[in-house]
Protein backbone atom coordinates (compact mmCIF):
# COMPACT_ATOMS: atom_id res chain seq x y z
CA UNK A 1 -3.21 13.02 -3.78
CA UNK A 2 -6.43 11.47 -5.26
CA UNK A 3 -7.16 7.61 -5.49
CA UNK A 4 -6.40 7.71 -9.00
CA UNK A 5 -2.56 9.15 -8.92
CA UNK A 6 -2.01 7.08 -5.91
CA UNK A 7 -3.00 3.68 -7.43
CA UNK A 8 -1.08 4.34 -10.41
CA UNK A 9 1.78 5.13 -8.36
CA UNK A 10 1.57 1.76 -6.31
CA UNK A 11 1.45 0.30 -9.39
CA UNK A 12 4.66 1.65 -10.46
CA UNK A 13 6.26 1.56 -7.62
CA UNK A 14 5.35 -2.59 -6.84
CA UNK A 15 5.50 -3.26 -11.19
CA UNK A 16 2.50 -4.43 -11.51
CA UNK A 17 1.35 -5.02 -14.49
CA UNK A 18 -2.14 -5.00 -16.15
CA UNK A 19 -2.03 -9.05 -17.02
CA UNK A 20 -1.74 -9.51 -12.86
CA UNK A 21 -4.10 -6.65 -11.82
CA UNK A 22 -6.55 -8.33 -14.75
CA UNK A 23 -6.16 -12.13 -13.27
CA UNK A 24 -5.91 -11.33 -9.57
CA UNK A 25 -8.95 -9.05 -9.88
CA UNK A 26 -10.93 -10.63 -12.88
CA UNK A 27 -11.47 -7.14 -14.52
CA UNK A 28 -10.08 -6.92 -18.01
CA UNK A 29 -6.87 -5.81 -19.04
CA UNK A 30 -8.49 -3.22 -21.38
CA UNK A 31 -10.74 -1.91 -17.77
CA UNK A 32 -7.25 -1.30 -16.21
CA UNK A 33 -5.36 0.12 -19.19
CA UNK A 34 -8.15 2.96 -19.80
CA UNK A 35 -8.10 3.46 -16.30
CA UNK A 36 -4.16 4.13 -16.22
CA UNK A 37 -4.95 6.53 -19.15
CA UNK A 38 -7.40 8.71 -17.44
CA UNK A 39 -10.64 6.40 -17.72
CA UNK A 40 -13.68 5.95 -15.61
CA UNK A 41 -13.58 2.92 -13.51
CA UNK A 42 -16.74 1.92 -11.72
CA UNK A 43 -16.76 1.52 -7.76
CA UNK A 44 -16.87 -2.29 -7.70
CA UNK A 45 -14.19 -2.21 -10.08
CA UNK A 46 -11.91 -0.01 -8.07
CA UNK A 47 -12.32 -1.93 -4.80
CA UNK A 48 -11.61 -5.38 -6.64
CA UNK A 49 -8.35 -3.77 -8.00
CA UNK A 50 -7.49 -2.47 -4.47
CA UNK A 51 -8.50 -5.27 -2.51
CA UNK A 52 -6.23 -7.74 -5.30
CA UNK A 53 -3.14 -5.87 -4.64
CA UNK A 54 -0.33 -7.65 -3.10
CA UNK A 55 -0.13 -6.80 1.29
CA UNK A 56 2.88 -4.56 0.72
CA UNK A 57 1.29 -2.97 -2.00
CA UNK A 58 -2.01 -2.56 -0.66
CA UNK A 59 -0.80 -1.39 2.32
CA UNK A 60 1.77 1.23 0.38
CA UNK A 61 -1.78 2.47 -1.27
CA UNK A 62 -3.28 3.48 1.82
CA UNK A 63 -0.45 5.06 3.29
CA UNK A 64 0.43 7.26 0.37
CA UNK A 65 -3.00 8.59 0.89
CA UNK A 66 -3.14 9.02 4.62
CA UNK A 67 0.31 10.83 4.35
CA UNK A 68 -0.56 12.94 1.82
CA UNK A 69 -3.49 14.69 4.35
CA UNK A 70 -1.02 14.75 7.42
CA UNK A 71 0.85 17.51 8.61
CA UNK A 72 4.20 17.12 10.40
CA UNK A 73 2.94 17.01 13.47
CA UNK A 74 -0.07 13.93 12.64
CA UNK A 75 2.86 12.19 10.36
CA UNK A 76 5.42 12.17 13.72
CA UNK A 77 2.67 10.59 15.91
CA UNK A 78 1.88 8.32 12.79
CA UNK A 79 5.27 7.27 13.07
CA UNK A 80 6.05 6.79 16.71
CA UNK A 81 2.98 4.79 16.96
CA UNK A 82 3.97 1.98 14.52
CA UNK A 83 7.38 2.41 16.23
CA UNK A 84 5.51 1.36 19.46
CA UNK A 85 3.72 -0.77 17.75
CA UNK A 86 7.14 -2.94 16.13
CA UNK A 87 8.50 -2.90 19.35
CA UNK A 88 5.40 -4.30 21.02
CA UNK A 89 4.92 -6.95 18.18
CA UNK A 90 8.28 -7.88 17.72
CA UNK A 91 9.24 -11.73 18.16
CA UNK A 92 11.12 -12.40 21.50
CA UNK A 93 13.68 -14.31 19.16
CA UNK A 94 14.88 -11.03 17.21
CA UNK A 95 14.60 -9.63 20.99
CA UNK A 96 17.30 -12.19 21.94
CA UNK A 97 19.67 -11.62 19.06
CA UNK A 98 19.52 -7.68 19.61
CA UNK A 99 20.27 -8.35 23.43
CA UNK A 100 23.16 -10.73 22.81
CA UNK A 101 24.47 -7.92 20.15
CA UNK A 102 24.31 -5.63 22.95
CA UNK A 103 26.16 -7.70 25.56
């Protein structure tokens, strides 16, 4: 997947639009629109729209493009990782409601 087809599709996928891209990143609404349309968009510009993207989106970004270059075998690690990683991080009160579910 290249950066291109991948920012589009967080866009998409999170609705953002090119009037919130614009103000959270200060690039204009014209920059973003030729970029969705197959324009050049300069480095500095890229990163600001990256780094402006909402956590959840941002975050959907990178994934899409780490997952794209796994193969089934990386993306299962991948994925019991952050499993170990939730369970680790989880907050003892969530812990306590799951327990008293159990019992």
């Amino acid at each position: 997947m290249k950066l291109r087809e991948a920012l589009i599709q967080t866009f998409d996928e999170y609705k953002i639009t090119g009037k919130q891209l614009s103000e959270a990143s200060g690039i204009t609404e014209a920059q973003i629109s030729r970029f969705k349309n197959g324009g050049e968009l300069s480095l500095v510009n890229f990163e600001r729209v990256v780094t402006s993207l909402p956590d959840s989106a941002y975050h959907y970004f990178w994934c899409q493009l780490a997952v794209d270059k796994m193969d089934d075998e990386q993306l299962y690690q991948t994925i019991m990782m952050a499993a170990a990683q939730l369970k680790e991080k989880q907050p003892s009160q969530l812990r306590e409601k799951q327990s008293s579910k159990v019992a």
